[in-house]
PDB file of N, CA and C in Angstrom:
ATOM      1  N   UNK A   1     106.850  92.748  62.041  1.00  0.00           N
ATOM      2  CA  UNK A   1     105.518  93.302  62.104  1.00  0.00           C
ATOM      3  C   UNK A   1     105.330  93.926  63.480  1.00  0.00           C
ATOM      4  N   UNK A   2     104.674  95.456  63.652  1.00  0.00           N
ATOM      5  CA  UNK A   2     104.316  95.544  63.961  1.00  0.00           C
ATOM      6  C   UNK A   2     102.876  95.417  65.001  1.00  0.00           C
ATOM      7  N   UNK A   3     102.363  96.068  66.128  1.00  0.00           N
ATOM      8  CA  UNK A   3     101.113  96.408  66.303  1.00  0.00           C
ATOM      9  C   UNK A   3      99.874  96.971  65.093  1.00  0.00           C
ATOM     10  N   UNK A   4     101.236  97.888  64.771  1.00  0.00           N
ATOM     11  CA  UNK A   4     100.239  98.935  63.512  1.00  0.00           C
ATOM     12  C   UNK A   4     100.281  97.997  62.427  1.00  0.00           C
ATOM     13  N   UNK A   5     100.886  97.750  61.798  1.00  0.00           N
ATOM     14  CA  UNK A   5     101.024  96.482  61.205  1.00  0.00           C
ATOM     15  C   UNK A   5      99.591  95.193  61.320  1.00  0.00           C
ATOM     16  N   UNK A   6      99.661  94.984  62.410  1.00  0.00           N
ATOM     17  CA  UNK A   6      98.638  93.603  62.773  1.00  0.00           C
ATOM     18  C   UNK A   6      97.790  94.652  62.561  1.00  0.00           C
ATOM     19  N   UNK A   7      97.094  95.581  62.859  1.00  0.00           N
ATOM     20  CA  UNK A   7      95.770  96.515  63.107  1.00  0.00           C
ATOM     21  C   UNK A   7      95.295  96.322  61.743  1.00  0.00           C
ATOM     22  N   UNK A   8      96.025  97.117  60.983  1.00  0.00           N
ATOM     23  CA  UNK A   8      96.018  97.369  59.261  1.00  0.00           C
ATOM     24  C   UNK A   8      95.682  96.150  58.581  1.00  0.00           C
ATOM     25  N   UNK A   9      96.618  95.273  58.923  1.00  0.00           N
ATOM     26  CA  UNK A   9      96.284  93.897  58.319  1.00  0.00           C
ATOM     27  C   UNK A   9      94.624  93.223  58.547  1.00  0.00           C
ATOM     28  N   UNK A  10      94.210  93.480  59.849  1.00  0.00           N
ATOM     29  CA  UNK A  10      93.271  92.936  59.997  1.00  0.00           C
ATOM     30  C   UNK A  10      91.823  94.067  59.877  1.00  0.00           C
ATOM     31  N   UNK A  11      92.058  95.045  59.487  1.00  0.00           N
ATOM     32  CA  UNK A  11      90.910  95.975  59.395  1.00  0.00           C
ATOM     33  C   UNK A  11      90.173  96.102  58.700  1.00  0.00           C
ATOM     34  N   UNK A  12      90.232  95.005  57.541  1.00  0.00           N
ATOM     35  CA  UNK A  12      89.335  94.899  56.620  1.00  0.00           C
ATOM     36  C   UNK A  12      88.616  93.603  56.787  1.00  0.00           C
ATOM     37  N   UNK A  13      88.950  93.282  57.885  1.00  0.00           N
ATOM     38  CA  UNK A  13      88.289  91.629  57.879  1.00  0.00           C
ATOM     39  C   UNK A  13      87.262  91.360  58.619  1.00  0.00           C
ATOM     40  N   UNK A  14      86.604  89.992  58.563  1.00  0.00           N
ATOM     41  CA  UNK A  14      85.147  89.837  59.582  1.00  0.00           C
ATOM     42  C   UNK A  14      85.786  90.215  60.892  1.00  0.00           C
ATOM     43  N   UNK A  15      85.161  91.002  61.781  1.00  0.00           N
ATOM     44  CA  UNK A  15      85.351  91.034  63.092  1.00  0.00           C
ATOM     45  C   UNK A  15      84.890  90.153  63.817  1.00  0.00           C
ATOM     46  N   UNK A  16      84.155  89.302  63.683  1.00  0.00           N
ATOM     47  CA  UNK A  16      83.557  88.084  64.163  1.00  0.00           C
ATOM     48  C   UNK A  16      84.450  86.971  63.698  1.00  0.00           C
ATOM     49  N   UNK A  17      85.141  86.761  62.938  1.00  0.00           N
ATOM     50  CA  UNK A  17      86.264  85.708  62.579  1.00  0.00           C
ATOM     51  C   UNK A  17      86.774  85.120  64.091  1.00  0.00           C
ATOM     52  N   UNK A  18      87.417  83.776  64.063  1.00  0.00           N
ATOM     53  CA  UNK A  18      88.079  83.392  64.966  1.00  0.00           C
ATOM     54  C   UNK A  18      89.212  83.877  64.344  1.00  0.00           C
ATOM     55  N   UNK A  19      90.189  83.862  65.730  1.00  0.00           N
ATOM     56  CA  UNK A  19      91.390  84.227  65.378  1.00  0.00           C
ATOM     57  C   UNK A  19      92.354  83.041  65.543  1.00  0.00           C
ATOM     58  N   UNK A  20      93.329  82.857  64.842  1.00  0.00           N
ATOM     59  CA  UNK A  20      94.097  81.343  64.712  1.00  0.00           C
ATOM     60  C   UNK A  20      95.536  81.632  65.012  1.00  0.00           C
ATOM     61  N   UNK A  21      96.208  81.263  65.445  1.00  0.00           N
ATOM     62  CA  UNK A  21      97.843  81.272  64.901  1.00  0.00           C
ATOM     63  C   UNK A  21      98.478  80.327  64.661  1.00  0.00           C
ATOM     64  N   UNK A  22      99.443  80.396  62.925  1.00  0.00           N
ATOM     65  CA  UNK A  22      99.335  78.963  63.016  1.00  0.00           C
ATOM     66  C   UNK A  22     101.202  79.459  62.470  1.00  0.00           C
ATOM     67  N   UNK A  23     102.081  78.200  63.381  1.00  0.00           N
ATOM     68  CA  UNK A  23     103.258  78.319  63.417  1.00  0.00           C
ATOM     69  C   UNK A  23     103.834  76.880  62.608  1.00  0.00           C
ATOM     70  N   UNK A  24     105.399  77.042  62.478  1.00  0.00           N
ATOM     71  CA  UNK A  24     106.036  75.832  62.082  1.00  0.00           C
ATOM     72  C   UNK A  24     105.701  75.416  60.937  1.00  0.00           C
ATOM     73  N   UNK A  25     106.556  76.485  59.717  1.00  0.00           N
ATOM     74  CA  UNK A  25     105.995  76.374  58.462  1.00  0.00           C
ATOM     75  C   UNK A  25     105.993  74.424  57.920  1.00  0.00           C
ATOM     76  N   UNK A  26     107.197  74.461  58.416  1.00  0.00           N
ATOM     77  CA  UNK A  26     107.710  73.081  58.000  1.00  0.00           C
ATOM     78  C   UNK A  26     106.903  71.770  58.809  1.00  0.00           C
ATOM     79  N   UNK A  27     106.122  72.108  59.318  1.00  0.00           N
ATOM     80  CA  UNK A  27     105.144  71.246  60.261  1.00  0.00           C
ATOM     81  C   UNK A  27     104.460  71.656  60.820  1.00  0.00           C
ATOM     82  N   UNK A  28     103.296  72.474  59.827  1.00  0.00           N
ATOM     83  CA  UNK A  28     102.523  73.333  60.223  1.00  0.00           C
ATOM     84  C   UNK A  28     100.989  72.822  61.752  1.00  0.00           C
ATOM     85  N   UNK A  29     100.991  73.926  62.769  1.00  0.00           N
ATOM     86  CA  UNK A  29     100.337  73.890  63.441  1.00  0.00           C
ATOM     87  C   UNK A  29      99.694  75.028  63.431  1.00  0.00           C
ATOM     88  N   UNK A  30      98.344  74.805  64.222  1.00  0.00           N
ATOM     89  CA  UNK A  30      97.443  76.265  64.817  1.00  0.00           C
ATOM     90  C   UNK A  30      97.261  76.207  66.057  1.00  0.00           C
ATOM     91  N   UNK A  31      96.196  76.996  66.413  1.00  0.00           N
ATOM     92  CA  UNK A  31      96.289  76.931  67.607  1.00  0.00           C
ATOM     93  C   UNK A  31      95.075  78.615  67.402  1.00  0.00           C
ATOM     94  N   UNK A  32      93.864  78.423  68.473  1.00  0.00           N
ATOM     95  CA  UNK A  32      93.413  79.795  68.533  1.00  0.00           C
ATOM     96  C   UNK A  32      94.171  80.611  69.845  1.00  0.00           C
ATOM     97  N   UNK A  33      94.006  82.022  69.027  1.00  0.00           N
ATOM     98  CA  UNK A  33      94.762  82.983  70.101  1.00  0.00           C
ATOM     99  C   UNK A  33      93.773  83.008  70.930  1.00  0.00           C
ATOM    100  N   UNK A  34      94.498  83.254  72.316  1.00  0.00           N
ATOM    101  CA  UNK A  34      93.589  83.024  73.525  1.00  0.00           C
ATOM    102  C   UNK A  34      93.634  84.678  74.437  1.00  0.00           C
ATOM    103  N   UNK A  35      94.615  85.006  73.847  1.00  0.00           N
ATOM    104  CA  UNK A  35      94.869  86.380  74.249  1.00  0.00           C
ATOM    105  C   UNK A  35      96.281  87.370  74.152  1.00  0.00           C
ATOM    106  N   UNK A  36      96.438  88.335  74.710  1.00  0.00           N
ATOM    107  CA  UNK A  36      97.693  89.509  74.032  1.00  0.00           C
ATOM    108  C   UNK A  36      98.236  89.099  75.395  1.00  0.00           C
ATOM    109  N   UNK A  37      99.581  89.139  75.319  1.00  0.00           N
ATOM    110  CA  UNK A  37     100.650  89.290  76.953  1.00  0.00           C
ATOM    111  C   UNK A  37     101.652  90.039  76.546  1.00  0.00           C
ATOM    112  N   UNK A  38     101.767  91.285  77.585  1.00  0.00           N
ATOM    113  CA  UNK A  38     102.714  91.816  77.611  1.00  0.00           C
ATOM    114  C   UNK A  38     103.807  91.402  78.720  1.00  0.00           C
ATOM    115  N   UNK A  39     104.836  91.271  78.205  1.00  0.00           N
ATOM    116  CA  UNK A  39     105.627  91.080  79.126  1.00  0.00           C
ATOM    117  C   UNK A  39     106.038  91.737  80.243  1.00  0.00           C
ATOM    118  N   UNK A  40     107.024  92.124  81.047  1.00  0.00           N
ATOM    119  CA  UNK A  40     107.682  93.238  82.222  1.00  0.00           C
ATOM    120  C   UNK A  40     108.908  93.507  81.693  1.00  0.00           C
ATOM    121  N   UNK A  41     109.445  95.027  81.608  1.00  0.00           N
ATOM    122  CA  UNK A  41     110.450  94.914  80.973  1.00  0.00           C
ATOM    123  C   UNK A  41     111.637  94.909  81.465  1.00  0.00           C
ATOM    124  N   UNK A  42     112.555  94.971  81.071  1.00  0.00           N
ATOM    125  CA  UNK A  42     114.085  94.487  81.913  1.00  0.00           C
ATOM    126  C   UNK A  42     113.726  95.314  83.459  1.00  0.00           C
ATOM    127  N   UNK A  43     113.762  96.207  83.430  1.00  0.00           N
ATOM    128  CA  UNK A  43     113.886  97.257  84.272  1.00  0.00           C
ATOM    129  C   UNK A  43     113.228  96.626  85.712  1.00  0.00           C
ATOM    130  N   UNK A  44     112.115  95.690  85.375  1.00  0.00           N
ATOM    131  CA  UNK A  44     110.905  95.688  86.668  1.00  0.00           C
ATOM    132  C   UNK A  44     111.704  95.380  87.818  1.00  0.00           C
ATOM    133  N   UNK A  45     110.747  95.388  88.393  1.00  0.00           N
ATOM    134  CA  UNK A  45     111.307  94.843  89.650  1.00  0.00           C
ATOM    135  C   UNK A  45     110.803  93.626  90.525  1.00  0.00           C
ATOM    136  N   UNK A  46     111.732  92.808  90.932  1.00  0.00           N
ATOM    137  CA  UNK A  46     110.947  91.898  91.109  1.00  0.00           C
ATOM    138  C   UNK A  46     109.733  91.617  92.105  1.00  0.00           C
ATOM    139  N   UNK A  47     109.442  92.530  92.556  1.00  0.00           N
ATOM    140  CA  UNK A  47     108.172  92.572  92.833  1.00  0.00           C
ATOM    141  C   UNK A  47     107.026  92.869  92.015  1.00  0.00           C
ATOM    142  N   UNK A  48     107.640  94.021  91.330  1.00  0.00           N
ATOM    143  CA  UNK A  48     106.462  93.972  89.676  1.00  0.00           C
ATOM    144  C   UNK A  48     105.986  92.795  88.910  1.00  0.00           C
ATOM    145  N   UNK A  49     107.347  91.990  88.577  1.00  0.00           N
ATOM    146  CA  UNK A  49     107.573  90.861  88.109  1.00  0.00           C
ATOM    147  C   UNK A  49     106.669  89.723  88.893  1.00  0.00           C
ATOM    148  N   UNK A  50     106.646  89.747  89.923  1.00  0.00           N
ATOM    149  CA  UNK A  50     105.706  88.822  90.917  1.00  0.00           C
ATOM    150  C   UNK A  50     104.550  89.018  90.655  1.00  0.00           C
ATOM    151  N   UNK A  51     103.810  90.539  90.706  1.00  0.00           N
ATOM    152  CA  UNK A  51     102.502  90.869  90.809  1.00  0.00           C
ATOM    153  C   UNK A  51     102.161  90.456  89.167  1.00  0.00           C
ATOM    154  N   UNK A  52     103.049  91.110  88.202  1.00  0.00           N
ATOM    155  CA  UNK A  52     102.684  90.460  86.332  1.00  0.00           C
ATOM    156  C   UNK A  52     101.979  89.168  86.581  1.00  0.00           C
ATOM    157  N   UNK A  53     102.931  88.009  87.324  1.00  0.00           N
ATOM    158  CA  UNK A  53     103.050  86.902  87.015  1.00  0.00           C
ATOM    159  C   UNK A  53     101.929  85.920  87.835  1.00  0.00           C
ATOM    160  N   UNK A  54     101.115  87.246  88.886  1.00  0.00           N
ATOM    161  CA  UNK A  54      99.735  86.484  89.474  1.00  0.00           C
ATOM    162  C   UNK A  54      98.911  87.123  88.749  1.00  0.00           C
ATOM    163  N   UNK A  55      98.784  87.782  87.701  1.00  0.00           N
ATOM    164  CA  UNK A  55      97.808  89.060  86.933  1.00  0.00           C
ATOM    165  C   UNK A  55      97.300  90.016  87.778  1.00  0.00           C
ATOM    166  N   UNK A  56      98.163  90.618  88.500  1.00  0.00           N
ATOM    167  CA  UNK A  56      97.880  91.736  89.186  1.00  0.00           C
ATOM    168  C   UNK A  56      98.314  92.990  88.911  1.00  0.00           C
ATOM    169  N   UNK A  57      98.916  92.587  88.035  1.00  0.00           N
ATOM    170  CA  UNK A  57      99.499  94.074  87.016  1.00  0.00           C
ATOM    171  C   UNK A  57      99.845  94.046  85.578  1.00  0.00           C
ATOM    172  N   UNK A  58      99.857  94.844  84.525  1.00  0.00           N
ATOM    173  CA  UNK A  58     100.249  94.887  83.299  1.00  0.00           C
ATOM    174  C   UNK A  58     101.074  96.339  83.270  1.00  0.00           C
ATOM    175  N   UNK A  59     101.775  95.614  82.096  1.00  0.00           N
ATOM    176  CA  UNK A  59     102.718  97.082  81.614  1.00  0.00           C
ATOM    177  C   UNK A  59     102.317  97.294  80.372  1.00  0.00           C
ATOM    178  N   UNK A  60     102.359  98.915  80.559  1.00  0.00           N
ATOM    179  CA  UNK A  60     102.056  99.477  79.163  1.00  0.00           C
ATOM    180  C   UNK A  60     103.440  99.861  78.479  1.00  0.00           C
ATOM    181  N   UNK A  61     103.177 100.226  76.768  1.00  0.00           N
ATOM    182  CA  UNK A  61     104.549 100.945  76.189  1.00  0.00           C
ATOM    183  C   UNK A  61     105.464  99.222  75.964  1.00  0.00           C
ATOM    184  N   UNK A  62     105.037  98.538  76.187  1.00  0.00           N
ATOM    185  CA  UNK A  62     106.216  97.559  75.876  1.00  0.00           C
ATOM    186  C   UNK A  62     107.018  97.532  74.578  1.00  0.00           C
ATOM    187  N   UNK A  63     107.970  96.975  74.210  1.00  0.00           N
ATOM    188  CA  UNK A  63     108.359  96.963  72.591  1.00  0.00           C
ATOM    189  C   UNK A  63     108.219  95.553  71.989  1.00  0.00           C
ATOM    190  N   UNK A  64     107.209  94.608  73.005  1.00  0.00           N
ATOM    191  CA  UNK A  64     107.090  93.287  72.145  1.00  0.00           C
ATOM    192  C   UNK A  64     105.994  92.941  73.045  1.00  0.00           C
ATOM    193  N   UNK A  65     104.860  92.104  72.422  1.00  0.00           N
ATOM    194  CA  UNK A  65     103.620  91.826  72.851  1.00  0.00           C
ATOM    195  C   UNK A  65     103.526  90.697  72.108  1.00  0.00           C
ATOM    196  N   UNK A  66     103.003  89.545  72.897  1.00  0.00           N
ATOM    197  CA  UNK A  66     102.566  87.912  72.641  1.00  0.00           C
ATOM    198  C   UNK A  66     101.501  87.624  72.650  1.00  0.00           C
ATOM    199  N   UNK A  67     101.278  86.864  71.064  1.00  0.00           N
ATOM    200  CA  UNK A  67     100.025  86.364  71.188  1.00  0.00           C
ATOM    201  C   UNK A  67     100.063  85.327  71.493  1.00  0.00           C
ATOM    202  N   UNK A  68      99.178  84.496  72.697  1.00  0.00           N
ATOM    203  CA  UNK A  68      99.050  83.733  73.370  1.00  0.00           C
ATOM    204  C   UNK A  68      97.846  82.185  72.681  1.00  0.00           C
ATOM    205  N   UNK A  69      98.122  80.804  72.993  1.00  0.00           N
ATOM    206  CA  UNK A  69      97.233  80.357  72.289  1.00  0.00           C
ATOM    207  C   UNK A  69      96.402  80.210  73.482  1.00  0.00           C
ATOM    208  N   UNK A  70      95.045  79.607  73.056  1.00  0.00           N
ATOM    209  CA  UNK A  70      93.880  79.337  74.330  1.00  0.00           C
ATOM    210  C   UNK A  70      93.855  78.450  74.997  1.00  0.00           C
ATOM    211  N   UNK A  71      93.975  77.927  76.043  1.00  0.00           N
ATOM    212  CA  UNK A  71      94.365  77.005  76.776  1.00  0.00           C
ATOM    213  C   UNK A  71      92.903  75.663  76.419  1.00  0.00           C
ATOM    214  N   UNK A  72      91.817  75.931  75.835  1.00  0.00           N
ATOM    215  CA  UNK A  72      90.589  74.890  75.482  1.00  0.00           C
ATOM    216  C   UNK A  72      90.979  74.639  74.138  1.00  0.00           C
ATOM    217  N   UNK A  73      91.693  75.563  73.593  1.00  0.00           N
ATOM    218  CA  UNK A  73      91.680  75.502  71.915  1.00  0.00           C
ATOM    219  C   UNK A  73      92.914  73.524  71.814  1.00  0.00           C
ATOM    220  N   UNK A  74      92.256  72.620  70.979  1.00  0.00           N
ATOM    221  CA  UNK A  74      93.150  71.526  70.672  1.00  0.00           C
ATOM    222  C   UNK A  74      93.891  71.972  69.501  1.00  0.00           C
ATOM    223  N   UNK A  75      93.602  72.811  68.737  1.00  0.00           N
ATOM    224  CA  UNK A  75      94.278  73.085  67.375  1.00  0.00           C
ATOM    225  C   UNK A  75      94.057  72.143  66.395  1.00  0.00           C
ATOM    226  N   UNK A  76      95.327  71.841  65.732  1.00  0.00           N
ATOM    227  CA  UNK A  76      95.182  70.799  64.863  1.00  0.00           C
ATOM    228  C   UNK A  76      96.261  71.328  63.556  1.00  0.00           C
ATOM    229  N   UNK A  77      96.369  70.693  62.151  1.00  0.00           N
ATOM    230  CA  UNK A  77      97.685  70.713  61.378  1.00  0.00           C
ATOM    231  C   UNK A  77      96.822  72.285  60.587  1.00  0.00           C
ATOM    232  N   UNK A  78      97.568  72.982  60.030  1.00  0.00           N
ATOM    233  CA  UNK A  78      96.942  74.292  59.457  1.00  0.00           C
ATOM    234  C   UNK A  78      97.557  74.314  57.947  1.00  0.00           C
ATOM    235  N   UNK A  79      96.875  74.888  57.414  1.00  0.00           N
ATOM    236  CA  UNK A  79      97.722  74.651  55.351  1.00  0.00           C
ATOM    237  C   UNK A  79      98.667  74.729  55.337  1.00  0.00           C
ATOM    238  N   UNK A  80      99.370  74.206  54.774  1.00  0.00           N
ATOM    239  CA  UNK A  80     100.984  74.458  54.647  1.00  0.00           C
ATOM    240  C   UNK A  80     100.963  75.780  53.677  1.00  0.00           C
ATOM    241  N   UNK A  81     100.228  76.345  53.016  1.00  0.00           N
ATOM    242  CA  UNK A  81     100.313  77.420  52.129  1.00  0.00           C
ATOM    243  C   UNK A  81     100.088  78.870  52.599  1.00  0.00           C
ATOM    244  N   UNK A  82     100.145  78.579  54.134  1.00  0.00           N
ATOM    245  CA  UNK A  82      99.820  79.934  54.739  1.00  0.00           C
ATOM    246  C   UNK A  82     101.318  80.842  54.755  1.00  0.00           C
ATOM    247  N   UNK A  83     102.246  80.121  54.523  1.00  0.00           N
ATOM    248  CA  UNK A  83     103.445  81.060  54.496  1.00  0.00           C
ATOM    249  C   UNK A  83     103.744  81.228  52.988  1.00  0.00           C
ATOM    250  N   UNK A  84     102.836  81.332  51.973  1.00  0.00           N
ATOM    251  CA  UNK A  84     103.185  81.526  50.534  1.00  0.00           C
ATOM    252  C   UNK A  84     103.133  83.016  50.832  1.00  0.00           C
ATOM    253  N   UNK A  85     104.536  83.820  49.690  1.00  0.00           N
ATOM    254  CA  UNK A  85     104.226  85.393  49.980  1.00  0.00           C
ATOM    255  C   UNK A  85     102.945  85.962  49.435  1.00  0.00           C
ATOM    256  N   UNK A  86     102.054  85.128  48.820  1.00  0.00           N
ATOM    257  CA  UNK A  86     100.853  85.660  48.566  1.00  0.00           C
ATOM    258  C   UNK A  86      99.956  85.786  49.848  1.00  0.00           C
ATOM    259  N   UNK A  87      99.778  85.070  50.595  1.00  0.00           N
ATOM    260  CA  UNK A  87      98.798  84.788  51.347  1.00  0.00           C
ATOM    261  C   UNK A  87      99.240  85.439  53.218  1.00  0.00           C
ATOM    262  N   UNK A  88     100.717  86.020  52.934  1.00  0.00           N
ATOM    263  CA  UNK A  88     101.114  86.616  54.200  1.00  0.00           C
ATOM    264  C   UNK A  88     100.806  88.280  53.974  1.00  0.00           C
ATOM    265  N   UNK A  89     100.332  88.756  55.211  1.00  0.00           N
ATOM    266  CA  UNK A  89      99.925  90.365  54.925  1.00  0.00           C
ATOM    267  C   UNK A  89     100.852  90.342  55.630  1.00  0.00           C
ATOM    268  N   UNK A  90     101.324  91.764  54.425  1.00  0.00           N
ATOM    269  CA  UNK A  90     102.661  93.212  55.056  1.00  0.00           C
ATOM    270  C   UNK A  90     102.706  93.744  56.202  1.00  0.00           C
TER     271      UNK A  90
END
């Protein structure tokens, strides 16, 4: 999946929804997303890499972006039926 992908998927939905991510089909968890991280890419430098890593800089154009969980969020166990191919968007 994509960016464009996640966009599409979610463009028909409440915009007011919380947002969840819930991993480990086989022992399912959640967790709310707390936010997007882009990484630095091979190339940086480690001074780039320094400034990323106090939030003093972001990179754009990346080819992989993380959704992050919220550091207040406790989570908790999430359906185990969220990985049925019915219930996963394309």
């Amino acid at each position: 999946m994509n960016v464009r992908d996640l966009l599409t998927a979610l463009e028909d939905l409440n915009p007011e929804a919380e947002v969840r991510f819930a991993h480990q089909p086989h022992y399912p968890i959640w967790g709310v997303v707390g936010g997007v991280a882009v990484p630095p890419p091979a190339e940086a430098t480690d001074r780039e890499v320094a400034a990323w890593e106090k939030g003093d800089t972001h990179f754009d154009g990346a080819s992989v972006v993380y959704l992050t969980d919220s550091e207040w969020a406790a989570g908790g166990y999430a359906p185990e039926g969220l990985w049925n191919e019915w219930a996963v968007a394309p």
